[in-house]
C-alpha atoms as a PDB file:
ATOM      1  CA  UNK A   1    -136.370 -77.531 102.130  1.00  0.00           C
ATOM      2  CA  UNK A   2    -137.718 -80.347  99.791  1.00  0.00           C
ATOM      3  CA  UNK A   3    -135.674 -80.393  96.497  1.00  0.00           C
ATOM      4  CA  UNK A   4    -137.890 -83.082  95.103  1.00  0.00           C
ATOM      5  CA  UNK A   5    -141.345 -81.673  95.603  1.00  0.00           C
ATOM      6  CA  UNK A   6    -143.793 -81.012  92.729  1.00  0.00           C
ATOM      7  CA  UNK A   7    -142.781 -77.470  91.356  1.00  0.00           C
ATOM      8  CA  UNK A   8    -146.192 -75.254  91.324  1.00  0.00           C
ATOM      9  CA  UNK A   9    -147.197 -74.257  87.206  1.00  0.00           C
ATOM     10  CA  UNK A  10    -148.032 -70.662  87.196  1.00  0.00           C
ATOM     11  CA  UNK A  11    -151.018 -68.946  86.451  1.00  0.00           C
ATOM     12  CA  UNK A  12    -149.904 -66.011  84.617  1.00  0.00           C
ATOM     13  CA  UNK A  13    -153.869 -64.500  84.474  1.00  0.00           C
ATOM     14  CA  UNK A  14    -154.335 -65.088  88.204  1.00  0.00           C
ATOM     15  CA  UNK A  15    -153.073 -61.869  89.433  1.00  0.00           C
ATOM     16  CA  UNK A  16    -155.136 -60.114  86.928  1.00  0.00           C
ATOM     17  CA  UNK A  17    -157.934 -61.801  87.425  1.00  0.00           C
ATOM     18  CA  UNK A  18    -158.116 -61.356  91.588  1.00  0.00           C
ATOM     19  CA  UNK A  19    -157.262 -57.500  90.946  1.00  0.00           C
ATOM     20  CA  UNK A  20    -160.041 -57.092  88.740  1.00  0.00           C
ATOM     21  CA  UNK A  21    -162.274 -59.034  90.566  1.00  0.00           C
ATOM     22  CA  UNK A  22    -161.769 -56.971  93.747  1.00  0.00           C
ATOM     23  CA  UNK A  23    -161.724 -53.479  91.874  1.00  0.00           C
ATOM     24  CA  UNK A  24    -165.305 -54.151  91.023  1.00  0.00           C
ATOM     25  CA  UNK A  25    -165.811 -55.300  94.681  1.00  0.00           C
ATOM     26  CA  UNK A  26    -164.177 -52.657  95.988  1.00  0.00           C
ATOM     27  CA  UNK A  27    -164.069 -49.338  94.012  1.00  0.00           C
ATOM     28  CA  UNK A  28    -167.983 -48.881  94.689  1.00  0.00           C
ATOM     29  CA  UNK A  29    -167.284 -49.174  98.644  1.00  0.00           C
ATOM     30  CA  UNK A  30    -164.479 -46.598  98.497  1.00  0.00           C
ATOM     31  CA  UNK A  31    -166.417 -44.302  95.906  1.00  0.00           C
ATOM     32  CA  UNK A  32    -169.204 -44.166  98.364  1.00  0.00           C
ATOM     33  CA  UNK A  33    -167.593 -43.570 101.541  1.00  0.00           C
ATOM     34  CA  UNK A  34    -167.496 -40.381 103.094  1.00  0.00           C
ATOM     35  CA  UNK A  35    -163.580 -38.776 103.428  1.00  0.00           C
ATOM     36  CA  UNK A  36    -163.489 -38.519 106.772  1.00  0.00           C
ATOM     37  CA  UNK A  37    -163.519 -42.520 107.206  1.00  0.00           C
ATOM     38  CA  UNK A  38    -160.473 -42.388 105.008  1.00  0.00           C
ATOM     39  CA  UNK A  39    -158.824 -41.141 108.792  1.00  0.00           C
ATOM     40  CA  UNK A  40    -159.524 -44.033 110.000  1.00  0.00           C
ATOM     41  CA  UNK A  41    -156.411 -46.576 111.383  1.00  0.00           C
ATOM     42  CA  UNK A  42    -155.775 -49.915 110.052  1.00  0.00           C
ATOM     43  CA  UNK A  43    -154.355 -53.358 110.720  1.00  0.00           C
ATOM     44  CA  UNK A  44    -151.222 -51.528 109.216  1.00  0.00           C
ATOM     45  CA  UNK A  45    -149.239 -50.017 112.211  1.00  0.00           C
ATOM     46  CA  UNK A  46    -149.291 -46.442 111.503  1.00  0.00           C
ATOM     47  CA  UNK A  47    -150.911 -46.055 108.324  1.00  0.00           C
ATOM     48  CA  UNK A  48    -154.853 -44.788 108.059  1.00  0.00           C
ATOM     49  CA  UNK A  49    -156.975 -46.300 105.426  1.00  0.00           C
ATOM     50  CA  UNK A  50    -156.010 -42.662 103.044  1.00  0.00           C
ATOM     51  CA  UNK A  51    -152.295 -44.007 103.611  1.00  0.00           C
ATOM     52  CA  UNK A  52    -153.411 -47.767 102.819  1.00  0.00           C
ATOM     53  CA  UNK A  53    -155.150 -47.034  99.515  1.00  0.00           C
ATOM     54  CA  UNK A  54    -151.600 -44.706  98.701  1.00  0.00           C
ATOM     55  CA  UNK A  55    -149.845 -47.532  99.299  1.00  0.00           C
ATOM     56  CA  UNK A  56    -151.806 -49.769  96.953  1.00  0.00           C
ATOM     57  CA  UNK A  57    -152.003 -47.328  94.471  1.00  0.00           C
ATOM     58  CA  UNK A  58    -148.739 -46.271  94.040  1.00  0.00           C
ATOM     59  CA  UNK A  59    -146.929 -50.164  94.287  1.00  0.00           C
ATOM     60  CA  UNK A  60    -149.617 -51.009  91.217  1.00  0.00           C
ATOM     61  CA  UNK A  61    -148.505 -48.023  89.198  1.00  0.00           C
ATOM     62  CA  UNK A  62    -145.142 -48.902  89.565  1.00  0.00           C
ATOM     63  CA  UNK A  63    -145.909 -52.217  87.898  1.00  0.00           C
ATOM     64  CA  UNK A  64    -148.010 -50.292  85.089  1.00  0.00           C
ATOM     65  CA  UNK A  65    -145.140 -48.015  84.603  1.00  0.00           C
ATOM     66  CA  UNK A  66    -142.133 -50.536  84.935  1.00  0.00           C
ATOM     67  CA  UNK A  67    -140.624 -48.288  87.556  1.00  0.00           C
ATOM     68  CA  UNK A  68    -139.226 -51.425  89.709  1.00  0.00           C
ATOM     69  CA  UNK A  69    -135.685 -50.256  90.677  1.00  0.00           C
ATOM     70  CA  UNK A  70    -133.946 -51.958  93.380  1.00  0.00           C
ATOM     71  CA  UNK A  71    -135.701 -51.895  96.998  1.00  0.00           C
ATOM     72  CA  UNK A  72    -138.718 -50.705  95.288  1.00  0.00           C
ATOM     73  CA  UNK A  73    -141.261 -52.615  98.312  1.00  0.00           C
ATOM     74  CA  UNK A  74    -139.005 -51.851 101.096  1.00  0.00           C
ATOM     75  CA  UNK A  75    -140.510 -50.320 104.115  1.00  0.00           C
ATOM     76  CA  UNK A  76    -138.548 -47.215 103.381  1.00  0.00           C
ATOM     77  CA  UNK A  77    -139.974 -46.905  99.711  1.00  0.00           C
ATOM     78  CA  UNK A  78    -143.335 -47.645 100.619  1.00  0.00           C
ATOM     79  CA  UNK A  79    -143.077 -45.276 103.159  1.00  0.00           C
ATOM     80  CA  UNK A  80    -141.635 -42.045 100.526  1.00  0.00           C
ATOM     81  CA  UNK A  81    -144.674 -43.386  97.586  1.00  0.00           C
ATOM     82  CA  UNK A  82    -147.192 -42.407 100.336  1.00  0.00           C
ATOM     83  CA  UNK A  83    -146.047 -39.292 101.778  1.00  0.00           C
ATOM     84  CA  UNK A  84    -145.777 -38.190  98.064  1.00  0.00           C
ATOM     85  CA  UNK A  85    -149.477 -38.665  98.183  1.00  0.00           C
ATOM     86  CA  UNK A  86    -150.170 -37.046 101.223  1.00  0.00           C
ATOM     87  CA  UNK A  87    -150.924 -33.603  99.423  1.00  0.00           C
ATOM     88  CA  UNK A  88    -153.687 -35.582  97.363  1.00  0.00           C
ATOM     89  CA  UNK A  89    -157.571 -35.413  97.554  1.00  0.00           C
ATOM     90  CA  UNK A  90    -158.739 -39.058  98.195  1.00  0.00           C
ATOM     91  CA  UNK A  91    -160.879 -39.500  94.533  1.00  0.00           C
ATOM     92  CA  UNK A  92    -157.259 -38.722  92.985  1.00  0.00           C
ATOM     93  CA  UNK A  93    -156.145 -41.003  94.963  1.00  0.00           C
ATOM     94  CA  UNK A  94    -158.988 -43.722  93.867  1.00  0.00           C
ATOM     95  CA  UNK A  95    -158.496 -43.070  90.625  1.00  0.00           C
ATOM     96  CA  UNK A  96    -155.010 -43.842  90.552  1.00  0.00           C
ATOM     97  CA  UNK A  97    -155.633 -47.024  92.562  1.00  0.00           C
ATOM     98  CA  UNK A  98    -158.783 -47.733  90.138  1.00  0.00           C
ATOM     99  CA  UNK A  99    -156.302 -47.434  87.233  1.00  0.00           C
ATOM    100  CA  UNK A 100    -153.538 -49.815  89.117  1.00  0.00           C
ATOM    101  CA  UNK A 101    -156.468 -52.298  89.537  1.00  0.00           C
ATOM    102  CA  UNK A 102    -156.863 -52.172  85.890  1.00  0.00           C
ATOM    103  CA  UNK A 103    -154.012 -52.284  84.407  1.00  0.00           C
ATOM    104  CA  UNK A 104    -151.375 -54.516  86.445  1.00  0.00           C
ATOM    105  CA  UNK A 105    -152.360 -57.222  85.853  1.00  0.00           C
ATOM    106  CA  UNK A 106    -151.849 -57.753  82.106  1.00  0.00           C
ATOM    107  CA  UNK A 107    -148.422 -56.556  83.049  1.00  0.00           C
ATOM    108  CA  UNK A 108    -147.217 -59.207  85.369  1.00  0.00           C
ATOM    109  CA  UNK A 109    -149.263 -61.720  83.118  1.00  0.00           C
ATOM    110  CA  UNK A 110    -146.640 -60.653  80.853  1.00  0.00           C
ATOM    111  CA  UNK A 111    -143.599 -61.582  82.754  1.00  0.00           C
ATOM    112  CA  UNK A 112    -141.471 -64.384  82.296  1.00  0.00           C
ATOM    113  CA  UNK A 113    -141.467 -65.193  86.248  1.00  0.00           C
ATOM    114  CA  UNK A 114    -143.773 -64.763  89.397  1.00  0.00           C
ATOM    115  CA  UNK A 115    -142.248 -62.240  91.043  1.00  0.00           C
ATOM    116  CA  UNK A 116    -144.790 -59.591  91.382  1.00  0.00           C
ATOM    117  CA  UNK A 117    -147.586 -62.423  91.968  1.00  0.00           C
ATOM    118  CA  UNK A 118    -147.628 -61.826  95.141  1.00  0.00           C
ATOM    119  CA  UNK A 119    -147.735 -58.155  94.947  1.00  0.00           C
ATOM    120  CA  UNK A 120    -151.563 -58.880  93.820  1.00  0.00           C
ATOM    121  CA  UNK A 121    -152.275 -61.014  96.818  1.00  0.00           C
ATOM    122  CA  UNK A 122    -150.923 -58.088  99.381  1.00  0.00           C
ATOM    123  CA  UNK A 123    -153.297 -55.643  97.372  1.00  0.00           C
ATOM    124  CA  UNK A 124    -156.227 -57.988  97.906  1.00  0.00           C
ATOM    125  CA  UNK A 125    -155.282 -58.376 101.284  1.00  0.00           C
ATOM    126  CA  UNK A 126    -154.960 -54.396 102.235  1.00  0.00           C
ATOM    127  CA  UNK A 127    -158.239 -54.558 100.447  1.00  0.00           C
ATOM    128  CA  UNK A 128    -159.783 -56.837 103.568  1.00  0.00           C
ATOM    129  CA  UNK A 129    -157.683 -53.846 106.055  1.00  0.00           C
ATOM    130  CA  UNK A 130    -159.754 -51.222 104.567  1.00  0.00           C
ATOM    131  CA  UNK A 131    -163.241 -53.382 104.783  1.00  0.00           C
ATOM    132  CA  UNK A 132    -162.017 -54.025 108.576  1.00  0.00           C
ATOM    133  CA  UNK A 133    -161.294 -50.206 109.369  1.00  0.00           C
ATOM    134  CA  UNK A 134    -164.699 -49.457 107.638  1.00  0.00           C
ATOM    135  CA  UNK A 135    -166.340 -51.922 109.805  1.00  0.00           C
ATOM    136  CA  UNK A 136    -168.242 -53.768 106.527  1.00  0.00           C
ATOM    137  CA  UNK A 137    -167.953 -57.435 105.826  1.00  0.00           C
ATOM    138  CA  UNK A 138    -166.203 -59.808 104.126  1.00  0.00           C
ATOM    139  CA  UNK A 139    -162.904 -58.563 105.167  1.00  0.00           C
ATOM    140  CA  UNK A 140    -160.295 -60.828 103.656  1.00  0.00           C
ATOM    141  CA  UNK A 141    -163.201 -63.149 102.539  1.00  0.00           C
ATOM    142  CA  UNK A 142    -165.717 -62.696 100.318  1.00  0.00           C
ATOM    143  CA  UNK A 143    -166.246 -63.653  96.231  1.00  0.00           C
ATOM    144  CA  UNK A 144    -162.864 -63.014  94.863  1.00  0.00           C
ATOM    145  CA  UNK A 145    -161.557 -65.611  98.447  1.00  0.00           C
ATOM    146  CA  UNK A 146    -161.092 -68.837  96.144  1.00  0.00           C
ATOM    147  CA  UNK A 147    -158.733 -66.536  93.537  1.00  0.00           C
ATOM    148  CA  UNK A 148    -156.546 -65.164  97.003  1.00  0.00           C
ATOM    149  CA  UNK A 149    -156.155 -68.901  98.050  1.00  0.00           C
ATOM    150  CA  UNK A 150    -155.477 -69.861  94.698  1.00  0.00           C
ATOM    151  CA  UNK A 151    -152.446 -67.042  94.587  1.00  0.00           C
ATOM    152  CA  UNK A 152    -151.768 -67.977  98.423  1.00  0.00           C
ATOM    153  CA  UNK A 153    -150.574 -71.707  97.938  1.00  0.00           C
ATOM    154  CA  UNK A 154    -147.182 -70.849  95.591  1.00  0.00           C
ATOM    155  CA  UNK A 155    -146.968 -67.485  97.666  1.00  0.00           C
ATOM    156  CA  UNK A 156    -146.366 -69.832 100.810  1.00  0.00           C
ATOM    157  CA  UNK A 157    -143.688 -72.110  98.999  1.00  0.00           C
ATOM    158  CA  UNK A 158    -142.058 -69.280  97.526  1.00  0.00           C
ATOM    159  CA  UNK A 159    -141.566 -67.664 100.763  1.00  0.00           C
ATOM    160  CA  UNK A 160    -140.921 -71.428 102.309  1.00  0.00           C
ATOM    161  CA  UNK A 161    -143.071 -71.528 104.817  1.00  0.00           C
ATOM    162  CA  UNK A 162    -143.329 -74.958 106.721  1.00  0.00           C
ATOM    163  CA  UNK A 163    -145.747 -77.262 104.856  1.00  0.00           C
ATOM    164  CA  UNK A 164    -149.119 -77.695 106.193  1.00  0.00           C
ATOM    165  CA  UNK A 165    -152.547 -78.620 105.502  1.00  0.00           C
ATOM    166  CA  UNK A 166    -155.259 -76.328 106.168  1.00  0.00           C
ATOM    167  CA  UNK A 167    -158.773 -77.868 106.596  1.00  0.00           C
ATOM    168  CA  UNK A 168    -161.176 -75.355 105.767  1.00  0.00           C
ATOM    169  CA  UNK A 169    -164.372 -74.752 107.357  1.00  0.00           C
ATOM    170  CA  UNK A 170    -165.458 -71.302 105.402  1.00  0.00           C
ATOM    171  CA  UNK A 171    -168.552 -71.623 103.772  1.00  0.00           C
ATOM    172  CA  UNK A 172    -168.263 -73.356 100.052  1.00  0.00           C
ATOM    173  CA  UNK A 173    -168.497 -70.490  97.938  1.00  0.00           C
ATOM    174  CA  UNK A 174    -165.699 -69.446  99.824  1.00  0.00           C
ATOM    175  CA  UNK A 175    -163.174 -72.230  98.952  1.00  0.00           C
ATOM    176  CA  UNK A 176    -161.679 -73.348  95.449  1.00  0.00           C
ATOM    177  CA  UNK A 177    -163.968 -74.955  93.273  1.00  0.00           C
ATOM    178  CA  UNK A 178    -163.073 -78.233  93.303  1.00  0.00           C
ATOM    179  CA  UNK A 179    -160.313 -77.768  96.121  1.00  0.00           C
ATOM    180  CA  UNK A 180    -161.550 -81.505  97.804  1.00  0.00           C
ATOM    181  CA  UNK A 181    -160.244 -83.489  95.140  1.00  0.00           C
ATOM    182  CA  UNK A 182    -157.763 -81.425  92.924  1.00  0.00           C
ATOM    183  CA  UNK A 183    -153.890 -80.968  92.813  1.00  0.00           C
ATOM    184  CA  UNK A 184    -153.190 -79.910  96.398  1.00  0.00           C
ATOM    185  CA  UNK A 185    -155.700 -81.288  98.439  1.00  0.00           C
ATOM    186  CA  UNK A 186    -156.328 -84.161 100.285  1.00  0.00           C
ATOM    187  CA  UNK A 187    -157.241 -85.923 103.517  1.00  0.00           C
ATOM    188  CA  UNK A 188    -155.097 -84.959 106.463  1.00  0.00           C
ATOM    189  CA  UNK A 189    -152.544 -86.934 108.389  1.00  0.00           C
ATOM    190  CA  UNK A 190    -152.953 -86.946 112.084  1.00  0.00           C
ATOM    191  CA  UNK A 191    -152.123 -83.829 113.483  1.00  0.00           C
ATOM    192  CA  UNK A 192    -148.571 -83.112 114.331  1.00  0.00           C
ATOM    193  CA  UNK A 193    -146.746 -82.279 118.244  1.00  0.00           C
ATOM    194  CA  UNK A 194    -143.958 -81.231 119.268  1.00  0.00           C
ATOM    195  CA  UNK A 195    -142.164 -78.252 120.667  1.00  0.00           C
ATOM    196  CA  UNK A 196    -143.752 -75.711 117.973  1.00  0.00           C
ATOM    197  CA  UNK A 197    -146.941 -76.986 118.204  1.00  0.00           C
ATOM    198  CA  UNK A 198    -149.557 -74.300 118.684  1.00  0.00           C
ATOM    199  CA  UNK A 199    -152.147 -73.820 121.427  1.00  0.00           C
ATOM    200  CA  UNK A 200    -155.881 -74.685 120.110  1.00  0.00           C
ATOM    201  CA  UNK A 201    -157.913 -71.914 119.257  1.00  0.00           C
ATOM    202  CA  UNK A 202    -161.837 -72.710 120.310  1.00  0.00           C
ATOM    203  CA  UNK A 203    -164.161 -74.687 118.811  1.00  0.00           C
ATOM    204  CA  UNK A 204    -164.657 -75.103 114.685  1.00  0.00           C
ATOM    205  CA  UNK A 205    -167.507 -76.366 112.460  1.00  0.00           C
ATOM    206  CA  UNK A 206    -167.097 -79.315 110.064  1.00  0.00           C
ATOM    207  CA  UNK A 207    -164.432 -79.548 107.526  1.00  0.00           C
ATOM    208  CA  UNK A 208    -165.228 -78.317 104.125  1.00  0.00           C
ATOM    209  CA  UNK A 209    -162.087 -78.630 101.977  1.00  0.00           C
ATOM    210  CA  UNK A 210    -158.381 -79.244 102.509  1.00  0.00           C
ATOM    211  CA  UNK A 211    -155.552 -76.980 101.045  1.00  0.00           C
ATOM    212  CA  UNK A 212    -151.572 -77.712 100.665  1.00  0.00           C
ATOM    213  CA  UNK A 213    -149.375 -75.066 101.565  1.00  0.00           C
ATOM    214  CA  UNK A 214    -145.658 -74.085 102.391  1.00  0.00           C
ATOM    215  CA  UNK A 215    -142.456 -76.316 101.774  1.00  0.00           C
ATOM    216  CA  UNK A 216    -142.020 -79.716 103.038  1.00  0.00           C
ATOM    217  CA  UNK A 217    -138.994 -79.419 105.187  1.00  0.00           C
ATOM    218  CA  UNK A 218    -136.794 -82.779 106.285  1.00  0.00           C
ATOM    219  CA  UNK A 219    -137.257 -84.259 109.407  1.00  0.00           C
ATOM    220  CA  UNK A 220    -139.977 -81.806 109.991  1.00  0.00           C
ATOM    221  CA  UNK A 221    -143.481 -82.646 110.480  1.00  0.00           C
ATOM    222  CA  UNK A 222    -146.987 -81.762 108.378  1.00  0.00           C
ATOM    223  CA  UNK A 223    -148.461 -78.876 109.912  1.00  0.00           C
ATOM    224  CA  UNK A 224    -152.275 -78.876 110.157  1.00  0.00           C
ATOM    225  CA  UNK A 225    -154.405 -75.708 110.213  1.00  0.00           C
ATOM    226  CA  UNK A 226    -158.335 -75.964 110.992  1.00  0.00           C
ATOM    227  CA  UNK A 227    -160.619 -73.027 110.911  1.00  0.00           C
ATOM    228  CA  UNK A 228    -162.010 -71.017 108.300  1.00  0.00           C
ATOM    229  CA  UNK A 229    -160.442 -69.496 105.064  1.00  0.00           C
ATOM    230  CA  UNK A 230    -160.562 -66.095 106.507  1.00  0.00           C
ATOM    231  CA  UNK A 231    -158.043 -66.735 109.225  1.00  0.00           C
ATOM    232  CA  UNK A 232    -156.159 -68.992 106.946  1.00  0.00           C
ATOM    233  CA  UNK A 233    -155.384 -65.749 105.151  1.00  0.00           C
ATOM    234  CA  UNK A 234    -155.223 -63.640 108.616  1.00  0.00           C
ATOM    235  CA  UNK A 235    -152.442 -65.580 109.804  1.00  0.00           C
ATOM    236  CA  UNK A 236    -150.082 -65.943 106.552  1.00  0.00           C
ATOM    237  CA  UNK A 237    -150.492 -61.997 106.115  1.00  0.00           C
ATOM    238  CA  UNK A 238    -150.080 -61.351 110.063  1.00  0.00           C
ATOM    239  CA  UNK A 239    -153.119 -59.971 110.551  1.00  0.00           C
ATOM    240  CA  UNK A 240    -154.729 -59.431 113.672  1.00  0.00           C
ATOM    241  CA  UNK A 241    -156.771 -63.121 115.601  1.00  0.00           C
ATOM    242  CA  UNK A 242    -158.665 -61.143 118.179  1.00  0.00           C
ATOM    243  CA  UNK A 243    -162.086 -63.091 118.204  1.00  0.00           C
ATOM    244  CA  UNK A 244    -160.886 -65.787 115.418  1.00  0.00           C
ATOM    245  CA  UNK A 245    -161.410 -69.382 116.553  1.00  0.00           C
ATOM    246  CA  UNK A 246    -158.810 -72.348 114.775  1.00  0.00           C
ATOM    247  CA  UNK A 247    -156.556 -74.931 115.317  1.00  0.00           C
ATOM    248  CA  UNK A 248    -152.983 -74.318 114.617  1.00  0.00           C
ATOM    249  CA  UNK A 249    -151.033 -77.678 115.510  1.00  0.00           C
ATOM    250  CA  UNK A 250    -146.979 -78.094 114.173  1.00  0.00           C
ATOM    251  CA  UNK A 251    -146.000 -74.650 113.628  1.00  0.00           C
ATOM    252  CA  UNK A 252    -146.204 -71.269 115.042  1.00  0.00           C
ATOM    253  CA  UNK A 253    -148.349 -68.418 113.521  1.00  0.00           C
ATOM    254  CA  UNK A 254    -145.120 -66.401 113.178  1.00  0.00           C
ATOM    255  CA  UNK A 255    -143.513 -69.291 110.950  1.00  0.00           C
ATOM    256  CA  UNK A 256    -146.282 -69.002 108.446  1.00  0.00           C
ATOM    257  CA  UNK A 257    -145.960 -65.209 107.612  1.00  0.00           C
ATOM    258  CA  UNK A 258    -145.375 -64.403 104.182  1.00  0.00           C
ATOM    259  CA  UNK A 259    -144.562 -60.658 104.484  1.00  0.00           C
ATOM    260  CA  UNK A 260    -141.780 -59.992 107.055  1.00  0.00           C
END
C-alpha cells in the first residue's frame, strides 16, 4: 500500500446527488413495469429483480433510520431485510425504495466519514441489474455514469484495489466532465506484464478520457484498463463480461472487485 499517496477530499453531496439522480431515472421504469417482470432473475445469484429492489430499499432505510448495528450489510442481514419483504406488494415495495432514494442521502452527507459512500454506488449499481433483467438500456451507464465514476475512484482506494488507469472509450457524455485534464487523470504509461497480466479482450474504439483508480502498491506495477465506462464499472462490481470487449493488462478482474 502507498502511505504517501494524495489522500482523496470527500464529496459529502455525491452520494445524494447520484441517488437522486437515478430515482428520477429509475422510479418511472419500475412504476411502469408490469409485476410479473419483477420475477425476473438478476446478475445477483439468487435474488429476482422483487428481491433486488428489497434489498435496495431496505439497506437505504436503514441509513434514513440510523438502524446500522453491527453486520448490518452482511450477506446474512441482507438476506433476513428481504425475506421480511417477501409478504409485500411490489408498489410498497417502490415506495419504500422511492423514499430511501430520497432521503439517504442528506444523511450520509451528514456524516463525519465515508463509510456509507459506497453504499450509494452499490444502489446505483443494482439499479443497472434491474435495467439488465428488464432488458432496457443503459444498464450501469447512462446520465447519472460520470456521478458513479466520480463515487467509484475513492471506493477503489478504500477497498485497495491495485492502482490502475482506465482509458475510457464510452461516449463523452458518459465520462466526467473534465476527466482529461483534472485531478486523477492523465496520459498512460506503457502498459504493464507480468504474471497477472490479463488476456486482451477484442477490439476498442479511440480513447476518450483517462481515470485513476485503486492504491499504488510497492514494487507493483500501473495497471491499465481500456474499454468503455460501462465495463469499467462491470468489472469493479463483478458483474457479468459476456459480450463486453476491453483490455485488462497488470491485474486480474478478480483483484479489482470492490464488493467481496
Amino acid at each position: 500500500m502507498c502511505t504517501d499517496c494524495p489522500q482523496d477530499v470527500r464529496d459529502p453531496w455525491l452520494p445524494d446527488r447520484l441517488l437522486t439522480t437515478e430515482r428520477d431515472l429509475l422510479m418511472p421504469l419500475l412504476r411502469r413495469t408490469p409485476e410479473e417482470s419483477y420475477a425476473l432473475r438478476t446478475a445477483c445469484p439468487g435474488w429476482t429483480a422483487r428481491q433486488v429492489l428489497a434489498h435496495c430499499a431496505a439497506a437505504l432505510v436503514r441509513i434514513v433510520e440510523d438502524r446500522l448495528e453491527e453486520g448490518v450489510f452482511l450477506p446474512e442481514a441482507n438476506a433476513r431485510d428481504v425475506a421480511e419483504r417477501d409478504h409485500w406488494p411490489v408498489p410498497r415495495i417502490l415506495d419504500e425504495l422511492e423514499r430511501g432514494l430520497t432521503e439517504a442521502g442528506p444523511v450520509i452527507a451528514r456524516r463525519d466519514d465515508d463509510r456509507l459512500d459506497a453504499v450509494a454506488l452499490g444502489e446505483w449499481v443494482h439499479a443497472g441489474d434491474i435495467r439488465e433483467a428488464f432488458s432496457e438500456p443503459g444498464a450501469y451507464s447512462g446520465p447519472s455514469l460520470p456521478l458513479a465514476l466520480s463515487l467509484l475512484a475513492p471506493t477503489t482506494r478504500r477497498r485497495d484495489t491495485p492502482h490502475l488507469l482506465a482509458t475510457l472509450t464510452a461516449p463523452a457524455t458518459e465520462v466526467p466532465p473534465g476527466s482529461a485534464s483534472g485531478p486523477g487523470f492523465g496520459a498512460a504509461p506503457g502498459s504493464a506484464s507480468g504474471p497477472a497480466a490479463g488476456a486482451a479482450r477484442g477490439a476498442v474504439s479511440g480513447p476518450v478520457a483517462k481515470v485513476a483508480l485503486g492504491t499504488h502498491i510497492r514494487g507493483r506495477p500501473t495497471a491499465h484498463f481500456h474499454g468503455d465506462a460501462a465495463t469499467l464499472i462491470r468489472i469493479y462490481s463483478g458483474r457479468p463480461l459476456t459480450r463486453t470487449r476491453y483490455h485488462l493488462t497488470g491485474a486480474t478482474e478478480q483483484e479489482l472487485l470492490i464488493y467481496r
